[in-house]
C-alpha atoms as a PDB file:
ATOM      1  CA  UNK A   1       0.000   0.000   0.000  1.00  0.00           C
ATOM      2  CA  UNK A   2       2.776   2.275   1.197  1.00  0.00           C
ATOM      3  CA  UNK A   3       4.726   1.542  -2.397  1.00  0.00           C
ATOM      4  CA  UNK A   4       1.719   2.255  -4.523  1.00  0.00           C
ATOM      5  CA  UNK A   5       0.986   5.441  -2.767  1.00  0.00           C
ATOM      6  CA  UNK A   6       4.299   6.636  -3.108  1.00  0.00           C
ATOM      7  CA  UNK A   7       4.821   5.910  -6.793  1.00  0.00           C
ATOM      8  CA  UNK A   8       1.344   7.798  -7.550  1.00  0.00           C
ATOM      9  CA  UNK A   9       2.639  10.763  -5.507  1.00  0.00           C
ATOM     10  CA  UNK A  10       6.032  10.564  -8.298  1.00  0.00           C
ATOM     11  CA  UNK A  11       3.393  10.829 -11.072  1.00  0.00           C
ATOM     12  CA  UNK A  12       1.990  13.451 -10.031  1.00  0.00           C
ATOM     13  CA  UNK A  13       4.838  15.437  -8.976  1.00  0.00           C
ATOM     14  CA  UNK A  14       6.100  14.522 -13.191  1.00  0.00           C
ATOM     15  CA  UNK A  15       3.162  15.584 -14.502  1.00  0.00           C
ATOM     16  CA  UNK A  16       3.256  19.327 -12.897  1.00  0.00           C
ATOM     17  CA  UNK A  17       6.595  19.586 -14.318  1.00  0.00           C
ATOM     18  CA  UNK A  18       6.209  18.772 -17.629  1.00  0.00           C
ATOM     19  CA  UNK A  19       2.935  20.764 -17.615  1.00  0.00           C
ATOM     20  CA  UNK A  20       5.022  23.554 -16.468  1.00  0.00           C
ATOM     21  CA  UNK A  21       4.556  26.834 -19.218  1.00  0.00           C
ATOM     22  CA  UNK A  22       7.898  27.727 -20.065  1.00  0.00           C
ATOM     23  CA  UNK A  23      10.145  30.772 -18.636  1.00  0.00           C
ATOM     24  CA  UNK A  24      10.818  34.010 -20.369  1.00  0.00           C
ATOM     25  CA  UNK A  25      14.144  34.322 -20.709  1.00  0.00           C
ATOM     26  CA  UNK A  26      14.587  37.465 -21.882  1.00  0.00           C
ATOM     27  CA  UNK A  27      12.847  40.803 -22.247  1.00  0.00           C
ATOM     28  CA  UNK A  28      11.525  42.443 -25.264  1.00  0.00           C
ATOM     29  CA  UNK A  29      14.068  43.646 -27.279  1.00  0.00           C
ATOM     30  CA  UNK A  30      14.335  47.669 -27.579  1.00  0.00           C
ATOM     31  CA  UNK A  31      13.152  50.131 -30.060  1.00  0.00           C
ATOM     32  CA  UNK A  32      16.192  50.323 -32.487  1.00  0.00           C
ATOM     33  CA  UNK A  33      15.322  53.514 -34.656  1.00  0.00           C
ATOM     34  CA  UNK A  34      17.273  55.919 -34.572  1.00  0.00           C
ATOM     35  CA  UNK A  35      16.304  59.845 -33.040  1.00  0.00           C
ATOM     36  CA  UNK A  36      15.997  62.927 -35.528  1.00  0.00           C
ATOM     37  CA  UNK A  37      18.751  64.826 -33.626  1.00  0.00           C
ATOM     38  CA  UNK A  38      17.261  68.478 -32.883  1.00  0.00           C
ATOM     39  CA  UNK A  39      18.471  71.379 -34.945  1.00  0.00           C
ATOM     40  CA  UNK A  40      21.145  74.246 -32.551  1.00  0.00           C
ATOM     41  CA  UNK A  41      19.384  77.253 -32.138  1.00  0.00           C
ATOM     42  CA  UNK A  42      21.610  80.208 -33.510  1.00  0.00           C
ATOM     43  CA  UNK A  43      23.324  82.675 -31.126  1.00  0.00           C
ATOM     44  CA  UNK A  44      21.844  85.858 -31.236  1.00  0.00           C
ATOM     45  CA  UNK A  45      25.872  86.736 -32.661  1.00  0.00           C
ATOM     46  CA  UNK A  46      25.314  84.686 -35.667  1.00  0.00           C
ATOM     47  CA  UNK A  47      21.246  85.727 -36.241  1.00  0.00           C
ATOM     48  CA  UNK A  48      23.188  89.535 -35.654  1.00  0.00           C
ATOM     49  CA  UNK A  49      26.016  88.705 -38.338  1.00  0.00           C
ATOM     50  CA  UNK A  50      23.036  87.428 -41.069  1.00  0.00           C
ATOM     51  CA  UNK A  51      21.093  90.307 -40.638  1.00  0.00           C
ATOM     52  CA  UNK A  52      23.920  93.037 -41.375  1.00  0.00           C
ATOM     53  CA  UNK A  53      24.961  90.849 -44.124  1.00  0.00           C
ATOM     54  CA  UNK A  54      21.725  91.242 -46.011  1.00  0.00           C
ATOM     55  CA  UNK A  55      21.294  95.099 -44.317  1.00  0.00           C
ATOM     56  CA  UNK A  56      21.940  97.762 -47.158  1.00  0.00           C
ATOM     57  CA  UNK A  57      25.090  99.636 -46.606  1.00  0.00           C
ATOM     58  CA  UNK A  58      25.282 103.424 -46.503  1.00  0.00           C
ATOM     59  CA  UNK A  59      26.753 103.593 -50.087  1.00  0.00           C
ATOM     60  CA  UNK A  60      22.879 101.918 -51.261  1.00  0.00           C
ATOM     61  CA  UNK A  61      21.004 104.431 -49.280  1.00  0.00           C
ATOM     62  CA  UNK A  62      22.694 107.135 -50.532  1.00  0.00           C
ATOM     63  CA  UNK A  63      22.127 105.871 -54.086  1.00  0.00           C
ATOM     64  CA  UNK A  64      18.474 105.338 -53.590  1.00  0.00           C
ATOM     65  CA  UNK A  65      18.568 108.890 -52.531  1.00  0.00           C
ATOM     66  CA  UNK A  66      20.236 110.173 -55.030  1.00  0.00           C
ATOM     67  CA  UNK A  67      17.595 108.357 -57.505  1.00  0.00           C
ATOM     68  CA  UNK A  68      15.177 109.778 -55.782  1.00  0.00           C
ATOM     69  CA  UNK A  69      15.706 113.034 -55.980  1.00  0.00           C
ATOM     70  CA  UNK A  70      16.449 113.019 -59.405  1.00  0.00           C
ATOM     71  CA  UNK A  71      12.766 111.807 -60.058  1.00  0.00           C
ATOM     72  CA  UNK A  72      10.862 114.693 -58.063  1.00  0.00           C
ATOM     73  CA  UNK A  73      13.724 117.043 -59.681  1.00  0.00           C
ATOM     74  CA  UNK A  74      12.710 115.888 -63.265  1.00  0.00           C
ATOM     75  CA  UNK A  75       8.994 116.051 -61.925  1.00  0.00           C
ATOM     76  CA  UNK A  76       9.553 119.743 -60.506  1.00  0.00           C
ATOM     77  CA  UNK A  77      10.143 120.725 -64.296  1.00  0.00           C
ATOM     78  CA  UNK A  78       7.201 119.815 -66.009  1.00  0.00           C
ATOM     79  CA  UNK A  79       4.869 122.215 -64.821  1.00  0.00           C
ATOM     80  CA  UNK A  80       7.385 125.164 -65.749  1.00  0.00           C
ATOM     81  CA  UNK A  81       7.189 123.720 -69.526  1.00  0.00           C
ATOM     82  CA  UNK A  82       3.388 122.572 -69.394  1.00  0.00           C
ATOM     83  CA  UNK A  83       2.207 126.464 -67.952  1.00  0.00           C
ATOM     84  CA  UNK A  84       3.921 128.055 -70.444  1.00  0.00           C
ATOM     85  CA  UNK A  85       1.938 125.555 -73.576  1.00  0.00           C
ATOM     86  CA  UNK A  86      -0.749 126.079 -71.661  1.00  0.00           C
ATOM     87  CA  UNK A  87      -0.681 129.628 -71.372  1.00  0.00           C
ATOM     88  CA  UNK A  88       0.258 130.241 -74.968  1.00  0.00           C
ATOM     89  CA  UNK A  89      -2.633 127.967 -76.415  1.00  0.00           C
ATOM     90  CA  UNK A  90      -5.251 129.299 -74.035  1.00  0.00           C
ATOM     91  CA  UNK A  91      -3.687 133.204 -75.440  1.00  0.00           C
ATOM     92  CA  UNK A  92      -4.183 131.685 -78.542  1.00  0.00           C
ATOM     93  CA  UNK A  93      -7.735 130.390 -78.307  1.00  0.00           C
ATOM     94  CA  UNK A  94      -9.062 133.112 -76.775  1.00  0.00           C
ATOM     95  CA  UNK A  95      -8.027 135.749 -79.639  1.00  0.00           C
ATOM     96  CA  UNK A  96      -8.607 133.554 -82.249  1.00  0.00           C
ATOM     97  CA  UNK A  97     -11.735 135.467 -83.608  1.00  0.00           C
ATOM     98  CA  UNK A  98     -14.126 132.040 -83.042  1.00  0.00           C
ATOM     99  CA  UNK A  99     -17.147 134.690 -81.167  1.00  0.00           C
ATOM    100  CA  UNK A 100     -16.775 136.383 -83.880  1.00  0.00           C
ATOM    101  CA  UNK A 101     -17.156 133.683 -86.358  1.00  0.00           C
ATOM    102  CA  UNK A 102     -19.999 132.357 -84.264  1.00  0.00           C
ATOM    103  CA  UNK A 103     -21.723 135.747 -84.949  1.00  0.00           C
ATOM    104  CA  UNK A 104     -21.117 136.093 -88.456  1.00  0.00           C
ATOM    105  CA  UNK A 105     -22.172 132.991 -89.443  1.00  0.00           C
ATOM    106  CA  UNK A 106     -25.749 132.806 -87.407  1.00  0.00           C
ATOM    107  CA  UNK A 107     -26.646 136.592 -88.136  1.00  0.00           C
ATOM    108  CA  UNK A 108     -24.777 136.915 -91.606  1.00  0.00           C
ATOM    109  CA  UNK A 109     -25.038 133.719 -93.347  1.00  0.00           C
ATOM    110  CA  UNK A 110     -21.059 134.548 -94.393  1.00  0.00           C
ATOM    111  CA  UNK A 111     -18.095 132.368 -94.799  1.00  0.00           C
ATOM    112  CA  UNK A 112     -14.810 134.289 -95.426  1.00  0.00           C
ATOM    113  CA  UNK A 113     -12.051 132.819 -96.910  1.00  0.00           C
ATOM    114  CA  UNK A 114      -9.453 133.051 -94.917  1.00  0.00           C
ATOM    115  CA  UNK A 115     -12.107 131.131 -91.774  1.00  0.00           C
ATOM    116  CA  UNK A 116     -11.203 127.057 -92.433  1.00  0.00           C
ATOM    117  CA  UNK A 117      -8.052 128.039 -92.423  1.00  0.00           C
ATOM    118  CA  UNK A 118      -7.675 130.013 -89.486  1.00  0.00           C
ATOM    119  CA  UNK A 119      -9.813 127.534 -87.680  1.00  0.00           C
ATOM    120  CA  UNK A 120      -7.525 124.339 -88.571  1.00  0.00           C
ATOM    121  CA  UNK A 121      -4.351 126.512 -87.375  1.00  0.00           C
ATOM    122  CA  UNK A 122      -6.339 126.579 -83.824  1.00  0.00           C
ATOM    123  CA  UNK A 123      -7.702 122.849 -83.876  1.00  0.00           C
ATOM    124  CA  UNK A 124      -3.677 121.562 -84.875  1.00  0.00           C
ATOM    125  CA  UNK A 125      -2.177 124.182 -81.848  1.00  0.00           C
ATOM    126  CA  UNK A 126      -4.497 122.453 -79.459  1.00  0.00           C
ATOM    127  CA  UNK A 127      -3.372 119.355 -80.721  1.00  0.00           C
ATOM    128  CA  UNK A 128       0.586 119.520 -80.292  1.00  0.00           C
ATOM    129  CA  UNK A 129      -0.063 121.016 -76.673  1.00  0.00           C
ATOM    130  CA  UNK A 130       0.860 118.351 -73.885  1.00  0.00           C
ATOM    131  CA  UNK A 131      -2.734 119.305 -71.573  1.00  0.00           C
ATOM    132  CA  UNK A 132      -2.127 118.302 -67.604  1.00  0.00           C
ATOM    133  CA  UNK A 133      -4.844 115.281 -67.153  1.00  0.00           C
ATOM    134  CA  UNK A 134      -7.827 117.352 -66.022  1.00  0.00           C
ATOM    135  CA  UNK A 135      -7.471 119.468 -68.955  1.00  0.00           C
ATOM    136  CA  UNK A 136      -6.905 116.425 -71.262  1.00  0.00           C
ATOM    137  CA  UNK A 137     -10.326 114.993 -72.122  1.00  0.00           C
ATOM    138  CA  UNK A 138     -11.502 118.752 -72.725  1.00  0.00           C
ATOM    139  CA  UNK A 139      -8.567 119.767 -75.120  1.00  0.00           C
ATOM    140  CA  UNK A 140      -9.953 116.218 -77.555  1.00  0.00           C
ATOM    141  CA  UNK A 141     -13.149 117.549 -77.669  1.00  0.00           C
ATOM    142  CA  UNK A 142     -12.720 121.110 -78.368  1.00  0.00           C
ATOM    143  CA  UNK A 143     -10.531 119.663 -81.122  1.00  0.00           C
ATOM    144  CA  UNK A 144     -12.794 117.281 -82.614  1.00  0.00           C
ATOM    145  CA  UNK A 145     -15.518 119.993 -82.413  1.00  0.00           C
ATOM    146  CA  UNK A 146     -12.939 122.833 -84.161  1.00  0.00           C
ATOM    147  CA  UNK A 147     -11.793 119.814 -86.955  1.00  0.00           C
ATOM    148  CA  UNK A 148     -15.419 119.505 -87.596  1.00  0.00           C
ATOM    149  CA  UNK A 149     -16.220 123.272 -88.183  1.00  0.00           C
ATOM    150  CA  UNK A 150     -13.244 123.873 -89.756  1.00  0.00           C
ATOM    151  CA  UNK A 151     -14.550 120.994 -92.376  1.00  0.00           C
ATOM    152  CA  UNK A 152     -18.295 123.059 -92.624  1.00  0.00           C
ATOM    153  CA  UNK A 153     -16.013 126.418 -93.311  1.00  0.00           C
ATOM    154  CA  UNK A 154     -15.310 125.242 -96.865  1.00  0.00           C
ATOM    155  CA  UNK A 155     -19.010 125.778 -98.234  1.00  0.00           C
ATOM    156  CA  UNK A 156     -21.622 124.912 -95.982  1.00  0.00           C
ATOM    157  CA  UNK A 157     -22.969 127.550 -93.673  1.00  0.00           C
ATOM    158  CA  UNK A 158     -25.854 125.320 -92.677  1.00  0.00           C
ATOM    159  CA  UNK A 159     -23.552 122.850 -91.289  1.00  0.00           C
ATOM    160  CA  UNK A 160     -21.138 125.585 -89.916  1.00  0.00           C
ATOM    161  CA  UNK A 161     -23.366 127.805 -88.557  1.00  0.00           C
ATOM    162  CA  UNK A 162     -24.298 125.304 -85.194  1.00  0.00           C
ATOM    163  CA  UNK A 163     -21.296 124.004 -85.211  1.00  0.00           C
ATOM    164  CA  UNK A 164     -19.554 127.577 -84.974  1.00  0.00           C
ATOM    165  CA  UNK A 165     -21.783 128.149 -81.728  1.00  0.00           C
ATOM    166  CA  UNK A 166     -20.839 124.894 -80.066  1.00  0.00           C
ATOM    167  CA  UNK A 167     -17.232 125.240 -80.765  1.00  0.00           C
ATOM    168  CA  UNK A 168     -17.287 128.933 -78.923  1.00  0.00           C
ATOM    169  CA  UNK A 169     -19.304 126.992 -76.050  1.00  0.00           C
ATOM    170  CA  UNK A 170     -16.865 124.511 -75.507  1.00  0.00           C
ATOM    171  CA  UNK A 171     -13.489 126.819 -76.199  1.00  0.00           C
ATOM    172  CA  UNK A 172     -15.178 129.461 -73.639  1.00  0.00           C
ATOM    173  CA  UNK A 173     -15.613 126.740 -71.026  1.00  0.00           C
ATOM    174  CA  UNK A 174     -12.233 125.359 -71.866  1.00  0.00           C
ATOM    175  CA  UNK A 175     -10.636 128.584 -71.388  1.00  0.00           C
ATOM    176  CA  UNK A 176     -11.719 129.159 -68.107  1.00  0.00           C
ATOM    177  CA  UNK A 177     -10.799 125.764 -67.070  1.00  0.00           C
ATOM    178  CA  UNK A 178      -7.431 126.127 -68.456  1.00  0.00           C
ATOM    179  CA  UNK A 179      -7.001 129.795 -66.671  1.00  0.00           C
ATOM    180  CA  UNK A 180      -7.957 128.290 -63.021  1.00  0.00           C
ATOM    181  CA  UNK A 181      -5.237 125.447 -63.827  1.00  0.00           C
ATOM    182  CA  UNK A 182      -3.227 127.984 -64.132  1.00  0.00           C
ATOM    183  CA  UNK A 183      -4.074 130.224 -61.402  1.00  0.00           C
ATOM    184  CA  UNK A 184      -3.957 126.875 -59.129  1.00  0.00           C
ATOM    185  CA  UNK A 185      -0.150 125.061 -60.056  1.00  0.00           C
ATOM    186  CA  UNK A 186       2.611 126.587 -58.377  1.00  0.00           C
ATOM    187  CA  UNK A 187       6.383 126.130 -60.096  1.00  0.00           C
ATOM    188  CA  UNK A 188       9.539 125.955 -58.173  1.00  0.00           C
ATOM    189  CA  UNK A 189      12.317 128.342 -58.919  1.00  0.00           C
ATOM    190  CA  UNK A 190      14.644 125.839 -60.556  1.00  0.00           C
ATOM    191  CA  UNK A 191      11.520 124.451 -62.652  1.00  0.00           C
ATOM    192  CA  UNK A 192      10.904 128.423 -63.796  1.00  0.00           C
ATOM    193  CA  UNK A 193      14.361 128.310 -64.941  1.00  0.00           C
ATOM    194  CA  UNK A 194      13.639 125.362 -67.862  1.00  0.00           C
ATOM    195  CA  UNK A 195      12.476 127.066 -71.620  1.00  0.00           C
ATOM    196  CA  UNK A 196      13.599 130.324 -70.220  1.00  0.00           C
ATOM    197  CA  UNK A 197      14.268 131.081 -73.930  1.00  0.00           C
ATOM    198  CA  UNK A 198      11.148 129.818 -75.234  1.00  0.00           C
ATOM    199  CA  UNK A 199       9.358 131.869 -72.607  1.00  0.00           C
ATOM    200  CA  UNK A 200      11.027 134.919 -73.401  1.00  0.00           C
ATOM    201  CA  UNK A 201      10.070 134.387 -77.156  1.00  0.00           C
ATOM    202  CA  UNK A 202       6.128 133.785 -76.489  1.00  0.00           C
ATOM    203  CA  UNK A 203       6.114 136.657 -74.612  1.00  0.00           C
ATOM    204  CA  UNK A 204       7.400 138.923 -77.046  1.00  0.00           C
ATOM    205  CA  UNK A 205       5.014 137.527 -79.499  1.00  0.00           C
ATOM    206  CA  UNK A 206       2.160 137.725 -77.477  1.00  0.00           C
ATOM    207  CA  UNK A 207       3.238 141.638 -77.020  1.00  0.00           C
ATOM    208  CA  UNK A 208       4.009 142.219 -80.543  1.00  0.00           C
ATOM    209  CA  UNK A 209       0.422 140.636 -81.725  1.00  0.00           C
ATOM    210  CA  UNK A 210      -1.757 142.176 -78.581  1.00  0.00           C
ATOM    211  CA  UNK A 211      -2.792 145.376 -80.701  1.00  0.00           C
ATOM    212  CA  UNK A 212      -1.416 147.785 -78.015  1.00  0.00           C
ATOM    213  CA  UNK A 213      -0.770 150.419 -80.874  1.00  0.00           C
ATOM    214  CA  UNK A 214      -4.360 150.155 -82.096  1.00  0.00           C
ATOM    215  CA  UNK A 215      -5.577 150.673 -78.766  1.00  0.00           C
ATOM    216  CA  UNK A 216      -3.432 153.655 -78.132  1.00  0.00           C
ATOM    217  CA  UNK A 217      -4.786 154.909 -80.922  1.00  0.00           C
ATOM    218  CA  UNK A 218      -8.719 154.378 -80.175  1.00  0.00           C
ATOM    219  CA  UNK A 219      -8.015 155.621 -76.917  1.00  0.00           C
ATOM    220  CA  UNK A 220      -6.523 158.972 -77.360  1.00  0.00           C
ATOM    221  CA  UNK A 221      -7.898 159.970 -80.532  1.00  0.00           C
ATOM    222  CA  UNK A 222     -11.542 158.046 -80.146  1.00  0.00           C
ATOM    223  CA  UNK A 223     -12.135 158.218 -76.531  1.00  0.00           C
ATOM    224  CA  UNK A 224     -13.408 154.433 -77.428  1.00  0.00           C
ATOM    225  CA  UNK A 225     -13.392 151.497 -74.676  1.00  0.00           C
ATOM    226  CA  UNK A 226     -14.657 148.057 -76.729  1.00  0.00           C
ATOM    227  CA  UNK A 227     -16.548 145.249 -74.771  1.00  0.00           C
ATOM    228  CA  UNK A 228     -12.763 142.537 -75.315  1.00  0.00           C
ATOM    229  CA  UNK A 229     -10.276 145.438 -74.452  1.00  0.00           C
ATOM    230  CA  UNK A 230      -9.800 144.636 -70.431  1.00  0.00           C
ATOM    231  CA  UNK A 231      -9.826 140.738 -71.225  1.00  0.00           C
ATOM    232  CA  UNK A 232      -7.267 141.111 -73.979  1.00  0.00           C
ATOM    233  CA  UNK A 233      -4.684 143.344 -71.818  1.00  0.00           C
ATOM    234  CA  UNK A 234      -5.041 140.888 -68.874  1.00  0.00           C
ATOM    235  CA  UNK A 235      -4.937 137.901 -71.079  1.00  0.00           C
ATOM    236  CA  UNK A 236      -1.620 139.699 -72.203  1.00  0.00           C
ATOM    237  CA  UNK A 237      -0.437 140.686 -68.776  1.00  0.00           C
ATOM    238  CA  UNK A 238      -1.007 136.777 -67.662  1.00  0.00           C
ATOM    239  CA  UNK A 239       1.136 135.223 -70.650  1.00  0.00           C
ATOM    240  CA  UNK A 240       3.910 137.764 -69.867  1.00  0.00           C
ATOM    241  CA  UNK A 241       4.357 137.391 -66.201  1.00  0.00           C
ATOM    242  CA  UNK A 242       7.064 135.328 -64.562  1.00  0.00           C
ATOM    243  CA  UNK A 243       6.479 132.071 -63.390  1.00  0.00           C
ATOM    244  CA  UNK A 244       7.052 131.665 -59.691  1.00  0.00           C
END
């Protein structure tokens, strides 16, 4: 009894053993990629060193300066040229005999032969002028409108006759414009000194073709003021003055 107990007792004692789940024997094996290494931060020496690298030197500046100046120097002079095309044209224009013509023509039924002509000189003036922008759009049409009368002139005073009124419409309205442009624009000294010559030169022709002899005349030996005298002495007066 004693034997057989003991031998069940080694059976059982086997059977847990080879039963037994078997041992880890090691651990899990460790992550083997490898880290993104993190990028130095600059010194504030270095970040320093790049920006006056990339920094324009005084030598640039001094360029861009110089550039600069040239530009609002070269700017400064175009008014000094434009007042003095403007002034001329608008002298022009205005004694250019188109009331006149507009009277003539409605009251008269008359073309002259000398008108067309003396029209087209106006319309091509007007044309060669270089008008600031707010004048621009106004200078077209009172030169379309002129081309077109000047066309009418050769024969047909139907045609001419409306078209004579609307042309001294649109030159009166232009005239005024053009005279408060000019009464508004203000020149610098060194811009007043550009097309001294050419200044010089419209001003003696607008002297020499004002009729100050004929008006002498009227008035001392007539006693005679006319309705255009004041406007064409201060139209005069205005094309002769310095610009300042």
């Amino acid at each position: 009894m004693t034997k057989r107990l003991s031998f069940a007792l080694i059976l059982l004692f086997g059977s847990c053993l080879f039963f037994q789940p078997p041992l880890i024997l090691a651990a899990p094996l460790a992550d083997t990629a490898t880290p993104t290494p993190v990028a130095e931060e600059e010194t504030p020496a270095e970040t320093q060193a790049a920006t006056d690298a990339t920094a324009p030197t005084l030598q640039a500046l001094q360029a861009r300066i110089d550039a600069l100046q040239a530009q609002v120097d070269e700017l400064a002079a175009v008014p000094a040229a434009l007042a003095n095309q403007v002034t001329t044209a608008v002298y022009l224009l205005d004694t250019a005999g188109l009331h006149d013509l507009d009277v003539r023509l409605n009251e008269e039924g008359v073309i002259e032969a000398g008108d067309a002509g003396k029209v087209t000189r106006v319309a091509r003036l007007l044309s060669t002028v270089d008008w600031p922008e707010t004048l621009a759009t106004d200078a077209v049409t009172l030169t379309n409108v002129l081309t077109e009368l000047a066309s009418a002139l050769t024969d047909d005073v139907a045609t001419a006759a409306p078209l004579a009124t609307q042309t001294h419409e649109v030159q009166h309205d232009f005239s005024h414009a053009a005279e408060h442009w000019l009464g508004e624009i203000t020149v610098s000294a060194a811009a007043a000194a550009t097309g001294q010559l050419n200044r010089v030169t419209t001003a003696v022709y607008l002297l020499d073709t004002a009729g100050l002899h004929d008006l002498d005349v009227r008035f001392n030996e007539e006693g005679v003021i006319e309705a255009g005298d004041a406007g064409k002495v201060t139209r005069v007066a205005r094309g002769c003055r310095p610009i300042v």
